[in-house]
C-alpha atoms as a PDB file:
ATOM      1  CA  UNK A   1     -15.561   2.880 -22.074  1.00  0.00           C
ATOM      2  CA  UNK A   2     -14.226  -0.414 -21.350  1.00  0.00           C
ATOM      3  CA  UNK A   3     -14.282  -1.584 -17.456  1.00  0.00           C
ATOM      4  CA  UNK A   4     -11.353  -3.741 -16.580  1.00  0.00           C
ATOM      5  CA  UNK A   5     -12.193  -6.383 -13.732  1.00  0.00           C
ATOM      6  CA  UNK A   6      -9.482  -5.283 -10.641  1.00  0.00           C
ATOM      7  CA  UNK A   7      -9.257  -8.323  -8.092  1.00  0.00           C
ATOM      8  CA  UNK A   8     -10.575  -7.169  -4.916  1.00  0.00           C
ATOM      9  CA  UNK A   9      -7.379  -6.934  -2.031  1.00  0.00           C
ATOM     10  CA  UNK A  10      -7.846  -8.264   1.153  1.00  0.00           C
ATOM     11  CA  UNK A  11      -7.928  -6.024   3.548  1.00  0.00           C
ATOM     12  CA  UNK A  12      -6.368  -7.911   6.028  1.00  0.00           C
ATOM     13  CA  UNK A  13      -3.441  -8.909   3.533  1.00  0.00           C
ATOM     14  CA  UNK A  14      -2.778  -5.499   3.324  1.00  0.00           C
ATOM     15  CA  UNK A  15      -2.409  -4.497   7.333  1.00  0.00           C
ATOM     16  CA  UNK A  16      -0.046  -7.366   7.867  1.00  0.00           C
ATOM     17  CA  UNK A  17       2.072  -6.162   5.030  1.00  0.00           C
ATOM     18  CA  UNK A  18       1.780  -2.464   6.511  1.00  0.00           C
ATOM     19  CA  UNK A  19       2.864  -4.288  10.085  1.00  0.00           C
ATOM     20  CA  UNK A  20       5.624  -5.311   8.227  1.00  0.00           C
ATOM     21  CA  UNK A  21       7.097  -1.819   8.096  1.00  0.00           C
ATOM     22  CA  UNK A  22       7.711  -1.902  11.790  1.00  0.00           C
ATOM     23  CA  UNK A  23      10.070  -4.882  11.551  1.00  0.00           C
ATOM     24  CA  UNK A  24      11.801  -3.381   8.680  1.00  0.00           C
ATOM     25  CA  UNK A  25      10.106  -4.100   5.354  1.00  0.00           C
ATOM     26  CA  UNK A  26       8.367  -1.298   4.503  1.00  0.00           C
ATOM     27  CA  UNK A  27       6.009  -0.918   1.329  1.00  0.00           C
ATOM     28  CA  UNK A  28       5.092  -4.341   1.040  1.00  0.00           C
ATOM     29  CA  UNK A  29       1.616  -2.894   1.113  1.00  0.00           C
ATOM     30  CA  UNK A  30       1.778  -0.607  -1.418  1.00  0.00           C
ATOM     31  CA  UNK A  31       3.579  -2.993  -4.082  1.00  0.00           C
ATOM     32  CA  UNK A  32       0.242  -5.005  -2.824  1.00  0.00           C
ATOM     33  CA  UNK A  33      -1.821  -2.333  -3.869  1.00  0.00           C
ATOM     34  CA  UNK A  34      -0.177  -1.638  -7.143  1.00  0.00           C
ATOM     35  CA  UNK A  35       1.757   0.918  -6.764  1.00  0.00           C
ATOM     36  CA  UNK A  36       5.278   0.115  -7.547  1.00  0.00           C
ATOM     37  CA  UNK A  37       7.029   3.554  -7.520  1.00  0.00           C
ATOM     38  CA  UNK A  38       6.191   4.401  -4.009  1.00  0.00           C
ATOM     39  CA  UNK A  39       6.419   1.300  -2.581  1.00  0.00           C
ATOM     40  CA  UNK A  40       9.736   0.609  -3.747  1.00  0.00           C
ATOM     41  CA  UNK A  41      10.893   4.164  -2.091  1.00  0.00           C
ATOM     42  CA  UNK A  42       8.694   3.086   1.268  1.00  0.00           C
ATOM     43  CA  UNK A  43      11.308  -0.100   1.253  1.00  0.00           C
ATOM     44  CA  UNK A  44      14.713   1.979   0.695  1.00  0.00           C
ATOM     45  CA  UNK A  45      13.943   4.315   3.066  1.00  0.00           C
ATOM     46  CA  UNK A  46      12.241   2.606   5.395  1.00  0.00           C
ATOM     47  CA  UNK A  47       8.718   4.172   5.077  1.00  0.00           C
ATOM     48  CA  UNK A  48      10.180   7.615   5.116  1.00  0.00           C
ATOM     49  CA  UNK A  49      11.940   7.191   8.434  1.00  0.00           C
ATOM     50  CA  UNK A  50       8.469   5.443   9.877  1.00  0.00           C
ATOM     51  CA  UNK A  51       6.502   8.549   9.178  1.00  0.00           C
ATOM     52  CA  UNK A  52       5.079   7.495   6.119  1.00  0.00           C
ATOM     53  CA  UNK A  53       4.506   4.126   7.347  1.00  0.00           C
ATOM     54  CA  UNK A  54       2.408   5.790  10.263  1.00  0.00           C
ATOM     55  CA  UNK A  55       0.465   8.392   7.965  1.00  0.00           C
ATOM     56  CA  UNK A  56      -0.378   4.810   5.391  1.00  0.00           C
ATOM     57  CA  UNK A  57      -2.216   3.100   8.547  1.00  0.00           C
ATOM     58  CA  UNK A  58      -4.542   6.332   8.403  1.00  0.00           C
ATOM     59  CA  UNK A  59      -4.447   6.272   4.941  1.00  0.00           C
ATOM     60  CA  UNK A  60      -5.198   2.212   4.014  1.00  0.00           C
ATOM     61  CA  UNK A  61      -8.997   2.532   3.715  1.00  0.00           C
ATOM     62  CA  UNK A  62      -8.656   4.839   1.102  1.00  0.00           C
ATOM     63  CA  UNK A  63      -5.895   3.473  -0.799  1.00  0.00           C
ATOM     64  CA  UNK A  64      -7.367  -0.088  -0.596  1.00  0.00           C
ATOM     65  CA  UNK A  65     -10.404   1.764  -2.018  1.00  0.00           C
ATOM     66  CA  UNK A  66      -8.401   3.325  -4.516  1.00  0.00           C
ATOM     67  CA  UNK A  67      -6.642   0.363  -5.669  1.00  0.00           C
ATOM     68  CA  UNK A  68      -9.944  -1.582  -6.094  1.00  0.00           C
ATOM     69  CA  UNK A  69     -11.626   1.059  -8.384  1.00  0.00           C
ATOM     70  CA  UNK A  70      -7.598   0.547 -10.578  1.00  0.00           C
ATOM     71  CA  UNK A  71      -7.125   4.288  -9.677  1.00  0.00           C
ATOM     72  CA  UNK A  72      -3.458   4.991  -8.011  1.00  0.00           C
ATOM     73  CA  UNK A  73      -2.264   7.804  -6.449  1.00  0.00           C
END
């Protein structure tokens, strides 16, 4: 099994892009995190009408986790 090396994101980084969803540019975070798909539909629909964007700020410790290990969900 080969172990790719996954640059640790910055926690930090990643809230600011999250605040960004309240000003209108949604999913910055997620493209951050790598994952694409989702955060492209975050950004056209504007986080899900905020409630996504408000369930993700639960949510970041484990994604930030998740995208550290390479695992996406």
């Amino acid at each position: 099994m080969s172990t790719a090396l996954v640059p640790k994101k910055n926690s930090t980084i990643a809230y600011l892009m999250w605040l960004a969803g309240f000003v209108g540019i949604s999913g910055l975070h997620r493209i951050y995190m790598g994952r694409w798909i989702s955060g492209l539909l975050w950004l056209f629909t504007g986080g899900f009408c905020m409630v996504g964007n408000l369930i993700d700020g639960v949510m970041m410790p484990k994604m930030l986790e998740a995208s550290e290990e390479g695992k996406g969900w």
